[in-house]
C-alpha atoms as a PDB file:
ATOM      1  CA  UNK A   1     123.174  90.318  94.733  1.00  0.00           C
ATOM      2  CA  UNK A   2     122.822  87.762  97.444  1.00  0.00           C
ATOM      3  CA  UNK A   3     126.371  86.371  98.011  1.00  0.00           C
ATOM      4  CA  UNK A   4     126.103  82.638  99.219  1.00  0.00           C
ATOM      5  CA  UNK A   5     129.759  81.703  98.427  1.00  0.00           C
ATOM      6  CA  UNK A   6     129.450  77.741  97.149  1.00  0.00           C
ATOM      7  CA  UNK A   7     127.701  76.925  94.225  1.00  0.00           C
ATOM      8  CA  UNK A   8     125.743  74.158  95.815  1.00  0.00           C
ATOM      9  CA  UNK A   9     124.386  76.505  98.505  1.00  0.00           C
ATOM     10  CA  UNK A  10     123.644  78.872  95.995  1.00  0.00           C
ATOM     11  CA  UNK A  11     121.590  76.586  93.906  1.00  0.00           C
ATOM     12  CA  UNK A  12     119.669  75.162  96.813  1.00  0.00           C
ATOM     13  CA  UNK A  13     118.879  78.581  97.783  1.00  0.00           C
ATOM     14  CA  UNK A  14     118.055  78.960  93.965  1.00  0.00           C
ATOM     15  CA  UNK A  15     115.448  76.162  94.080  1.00  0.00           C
ATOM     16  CA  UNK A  16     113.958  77.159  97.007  1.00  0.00           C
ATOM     17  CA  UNK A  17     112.889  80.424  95.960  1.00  0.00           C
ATOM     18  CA  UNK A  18     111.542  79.166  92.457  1.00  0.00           C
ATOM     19  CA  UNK A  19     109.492  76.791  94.205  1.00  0.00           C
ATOM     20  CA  UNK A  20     107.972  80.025  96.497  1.00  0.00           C
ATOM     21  CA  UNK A  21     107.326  81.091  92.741  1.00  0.00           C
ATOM     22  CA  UNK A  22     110.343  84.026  92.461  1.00  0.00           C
ATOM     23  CA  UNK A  23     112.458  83.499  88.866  1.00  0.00           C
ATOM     24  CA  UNK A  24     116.045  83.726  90.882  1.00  0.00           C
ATOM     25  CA  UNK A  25     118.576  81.756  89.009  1.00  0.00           C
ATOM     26  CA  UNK A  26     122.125  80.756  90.472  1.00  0.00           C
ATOM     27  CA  UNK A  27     125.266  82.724  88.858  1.00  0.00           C
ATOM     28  CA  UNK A  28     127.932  80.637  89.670  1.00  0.00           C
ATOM     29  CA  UNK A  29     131.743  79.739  88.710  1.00  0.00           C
ATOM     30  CA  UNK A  30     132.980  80.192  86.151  1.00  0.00           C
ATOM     31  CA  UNK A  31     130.557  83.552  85.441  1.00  0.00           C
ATOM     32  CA  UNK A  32     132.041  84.740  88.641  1.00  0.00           C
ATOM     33  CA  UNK A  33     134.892  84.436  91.072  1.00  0.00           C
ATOM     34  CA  UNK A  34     135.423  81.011  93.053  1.00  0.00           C
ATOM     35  CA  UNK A  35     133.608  81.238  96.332  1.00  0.00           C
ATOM     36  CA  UNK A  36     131.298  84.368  94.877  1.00  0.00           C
ATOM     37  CA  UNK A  37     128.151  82.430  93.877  1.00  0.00           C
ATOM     38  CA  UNK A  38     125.265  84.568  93.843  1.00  0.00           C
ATOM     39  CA  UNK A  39     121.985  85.406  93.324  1.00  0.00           C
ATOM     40  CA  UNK A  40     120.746  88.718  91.602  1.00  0.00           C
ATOM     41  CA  UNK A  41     117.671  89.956  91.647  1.00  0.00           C
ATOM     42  CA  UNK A  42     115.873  91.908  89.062  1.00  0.00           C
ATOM     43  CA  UNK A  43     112.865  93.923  90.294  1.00  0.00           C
ATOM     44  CA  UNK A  44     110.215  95.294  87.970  1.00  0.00           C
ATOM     45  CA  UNK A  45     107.224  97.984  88.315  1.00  0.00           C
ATOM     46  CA  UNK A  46     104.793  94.527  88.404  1.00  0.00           C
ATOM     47  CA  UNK A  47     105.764  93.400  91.710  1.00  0.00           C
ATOM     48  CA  UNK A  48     103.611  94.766  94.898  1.00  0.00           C
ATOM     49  CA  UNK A  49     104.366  95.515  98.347  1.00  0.00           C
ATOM     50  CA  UNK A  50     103.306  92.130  99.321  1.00  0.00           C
ATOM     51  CA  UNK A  51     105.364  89.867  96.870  1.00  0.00           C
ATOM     52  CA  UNK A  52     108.773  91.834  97.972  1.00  0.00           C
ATOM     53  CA  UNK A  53     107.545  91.470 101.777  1.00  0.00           C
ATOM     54  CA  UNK A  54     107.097  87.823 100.849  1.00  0.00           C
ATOM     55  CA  UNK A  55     110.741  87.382  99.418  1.00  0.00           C
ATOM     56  CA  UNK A  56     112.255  89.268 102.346  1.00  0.00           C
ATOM     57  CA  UNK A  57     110.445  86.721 104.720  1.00  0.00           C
ATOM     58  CA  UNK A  58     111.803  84.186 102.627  1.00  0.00           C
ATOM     59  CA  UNK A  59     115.235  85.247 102.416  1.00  0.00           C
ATOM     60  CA  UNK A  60     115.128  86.096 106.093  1.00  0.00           C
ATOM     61  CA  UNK A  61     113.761  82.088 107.053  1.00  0.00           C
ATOM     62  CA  UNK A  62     116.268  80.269 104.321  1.00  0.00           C
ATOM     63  CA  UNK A  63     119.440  78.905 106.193  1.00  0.00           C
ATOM     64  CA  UNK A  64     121.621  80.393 103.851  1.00  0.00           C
ATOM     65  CA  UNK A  65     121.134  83.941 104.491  1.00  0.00           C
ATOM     66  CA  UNK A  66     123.428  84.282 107.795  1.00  0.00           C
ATOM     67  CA  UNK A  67     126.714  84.346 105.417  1.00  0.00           C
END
């Protein structure tokens, strides 16, 4: 998972990936821990090379993934 801690950040990191076209819904409070919200990611045989290199740029360039 990709810890972002408050549930807005994680939901704004949530849209922003859906918009780049990746299905990555928030989990947030109550389904975890205060502080905890997340991302997960599910991976599949489908995806190529390229789309995960696409997602790590995109992860890498969103302000949220320094915490």
């Amino acid at each position: 998972p990709w810890i972002l801690g408050d549930n807005a950040s994680c939901i704004q990191a949530s849209q922003r990936l859906c918009e780049a076209g990746y299905y990555c819904l928030p989990i947030r409070t109550p389904t975890v821990p205060a502080g905890t919200a997340r991302i997960r990611f599910s991976l599949s045989a489908v995806l190529r090379e390229a789309d995960l290199s696409n997602l790590l740029s995109l992860l890498k360039t969103t302000s949220y993934a320094d915490r």
